[in-house]
Protein backbone atom coordinates (compact mmCIF):
# COMPACT_ATOMS: atom_id res chain seq x y z
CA UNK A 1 0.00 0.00 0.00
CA UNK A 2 3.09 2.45 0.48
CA UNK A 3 3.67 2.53 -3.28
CA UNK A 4 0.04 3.34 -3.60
CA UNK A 5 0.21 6.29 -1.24
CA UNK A 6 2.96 7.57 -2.35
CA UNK A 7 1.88 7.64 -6.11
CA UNK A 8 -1.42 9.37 -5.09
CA UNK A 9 0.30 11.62 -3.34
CA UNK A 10 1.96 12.69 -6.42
CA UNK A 11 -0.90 13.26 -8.39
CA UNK A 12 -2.82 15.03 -5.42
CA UNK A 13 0.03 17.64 -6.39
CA UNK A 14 0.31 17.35 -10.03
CA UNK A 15 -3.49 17.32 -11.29
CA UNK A 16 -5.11 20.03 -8.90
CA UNK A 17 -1.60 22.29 -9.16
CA UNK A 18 -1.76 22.40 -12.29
CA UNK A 19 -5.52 24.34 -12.16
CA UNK A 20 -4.29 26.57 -9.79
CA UNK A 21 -1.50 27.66 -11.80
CA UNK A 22 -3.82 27.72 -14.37
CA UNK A 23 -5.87 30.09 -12.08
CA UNK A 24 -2.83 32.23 -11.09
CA UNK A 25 -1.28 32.59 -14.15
CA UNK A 26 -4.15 34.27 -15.62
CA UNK A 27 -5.68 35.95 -12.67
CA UNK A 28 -2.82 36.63 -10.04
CA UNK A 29 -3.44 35.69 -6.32
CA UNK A 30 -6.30 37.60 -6.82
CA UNK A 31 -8.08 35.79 -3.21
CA UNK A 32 -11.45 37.62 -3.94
CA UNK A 33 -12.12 36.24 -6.93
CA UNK A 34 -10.47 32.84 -5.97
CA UNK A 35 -13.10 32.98 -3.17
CA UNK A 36 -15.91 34.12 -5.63
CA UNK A 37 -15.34 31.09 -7.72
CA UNK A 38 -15.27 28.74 -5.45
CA UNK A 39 -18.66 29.17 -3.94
CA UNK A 40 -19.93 30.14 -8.01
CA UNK A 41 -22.93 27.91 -7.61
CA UNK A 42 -24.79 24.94 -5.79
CA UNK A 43 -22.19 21.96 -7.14
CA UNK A 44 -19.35 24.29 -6.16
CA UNK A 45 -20.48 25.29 -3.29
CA UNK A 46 -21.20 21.36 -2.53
CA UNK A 47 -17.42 20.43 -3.16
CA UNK A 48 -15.41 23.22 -1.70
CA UNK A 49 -17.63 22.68 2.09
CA UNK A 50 -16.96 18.66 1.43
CA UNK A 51 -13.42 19.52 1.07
CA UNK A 52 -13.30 21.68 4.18
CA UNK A 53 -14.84 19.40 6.64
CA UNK A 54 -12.48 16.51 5.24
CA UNK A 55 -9.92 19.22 6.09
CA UNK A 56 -10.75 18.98 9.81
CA UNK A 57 -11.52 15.40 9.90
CA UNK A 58 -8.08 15.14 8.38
CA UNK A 59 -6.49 17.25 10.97
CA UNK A 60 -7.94 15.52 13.82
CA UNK A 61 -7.12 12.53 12.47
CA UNK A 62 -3.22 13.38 12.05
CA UNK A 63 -2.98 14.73 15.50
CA UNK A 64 -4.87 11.94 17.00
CA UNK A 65 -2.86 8.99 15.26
CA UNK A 66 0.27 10.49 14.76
CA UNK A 67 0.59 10.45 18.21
CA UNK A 68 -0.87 7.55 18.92
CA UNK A 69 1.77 6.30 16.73
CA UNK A 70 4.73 8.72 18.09
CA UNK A 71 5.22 10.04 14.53
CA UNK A 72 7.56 13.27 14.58
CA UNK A 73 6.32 16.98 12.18
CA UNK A 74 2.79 16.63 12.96
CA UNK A 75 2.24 20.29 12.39
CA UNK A 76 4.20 19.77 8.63
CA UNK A 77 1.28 17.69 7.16
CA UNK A 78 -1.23 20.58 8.08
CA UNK A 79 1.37 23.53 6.65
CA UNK A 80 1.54 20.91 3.35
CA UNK A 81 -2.24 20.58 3.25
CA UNK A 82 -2.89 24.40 3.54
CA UNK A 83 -0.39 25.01 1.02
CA UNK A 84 -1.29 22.32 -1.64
CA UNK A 85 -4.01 21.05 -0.80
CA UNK A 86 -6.03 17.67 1.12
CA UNK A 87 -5.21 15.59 -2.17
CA UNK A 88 -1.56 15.64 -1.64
CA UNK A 89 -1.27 16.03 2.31
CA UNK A 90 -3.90 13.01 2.87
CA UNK A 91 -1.74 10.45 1.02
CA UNK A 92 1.17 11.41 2.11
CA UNK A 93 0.85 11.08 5.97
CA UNK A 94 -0.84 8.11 5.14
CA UNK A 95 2.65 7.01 3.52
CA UNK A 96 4.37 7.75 5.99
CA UNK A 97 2.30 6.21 8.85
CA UNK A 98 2.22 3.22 6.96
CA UNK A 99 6.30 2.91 7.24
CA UNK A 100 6.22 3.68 11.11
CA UNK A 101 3.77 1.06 11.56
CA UNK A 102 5.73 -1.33 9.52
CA UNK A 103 8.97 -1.05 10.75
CA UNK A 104 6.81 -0.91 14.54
CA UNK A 105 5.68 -4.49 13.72
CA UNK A 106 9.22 -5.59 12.63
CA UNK A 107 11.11 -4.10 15.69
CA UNK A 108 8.64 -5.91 17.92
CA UNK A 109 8.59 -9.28 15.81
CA UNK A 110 12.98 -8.69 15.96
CA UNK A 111 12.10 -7.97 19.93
CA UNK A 112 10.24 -11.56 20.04
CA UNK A 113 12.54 -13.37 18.12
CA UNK A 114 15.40 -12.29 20.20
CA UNK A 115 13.31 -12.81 23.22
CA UNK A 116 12.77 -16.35 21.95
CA UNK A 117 16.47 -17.04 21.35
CA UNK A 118 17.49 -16.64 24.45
């Protein structure tokens, strides 16, 4: 699943990026407008409040499991997902908590084995 993660985490950069350099490139960081567009109509409207209460859930979710889990730059996967967006941050921890959980398991399956031994 790591390899999965970490290949949708590159296109949660790549595909919605590239619209927002679309966006900027012809517009500026015009903020207003971006804000305008956003909430255009009913189906807009719809996705950009899904996306912002999968925001929080996300954040609670980080906080909650990443320290669960002991995981280190908490706080980074919140500054990544303000700056580029859910679709890149999401995957990403989810990478990475995937690796600290794996090599978890194998230092406590090296623990038994060594507990075995002796």
């Amino acid at each position: 699943m790591q390899s999965v993660y970490f290949i949708l985490s590159i296109i949660g950069l790549v595909l919605p990026y590239s619209k927002f350099i679309s966006f900027i490139a012809a517009n500026g960081l015009d903020l207003q407008l971006f804000w305008t567009q956003l909430f255009a109509n009913q189906i807009s409207s719809f996705f950009a409040l899904d996306l912002l209460i999968s925001v929080v859930v996300f954040w609670i979710f980080v906080f909650r499991e990443g320290t669960k889990l002991q995981m280190k730059f908490l706080w980074l996967y919140i500054v990544l997902d303000l700056l580029i967006g859910l679709s890149f941050a999401l995957p990403l921890f989810l990478f990475v908590r995937s690796r600290k959980i794996d090599k978890a398991q194998s230092s406590h399956l090296a623990t038994q084995i060594m507990g075995e031994a002796k």
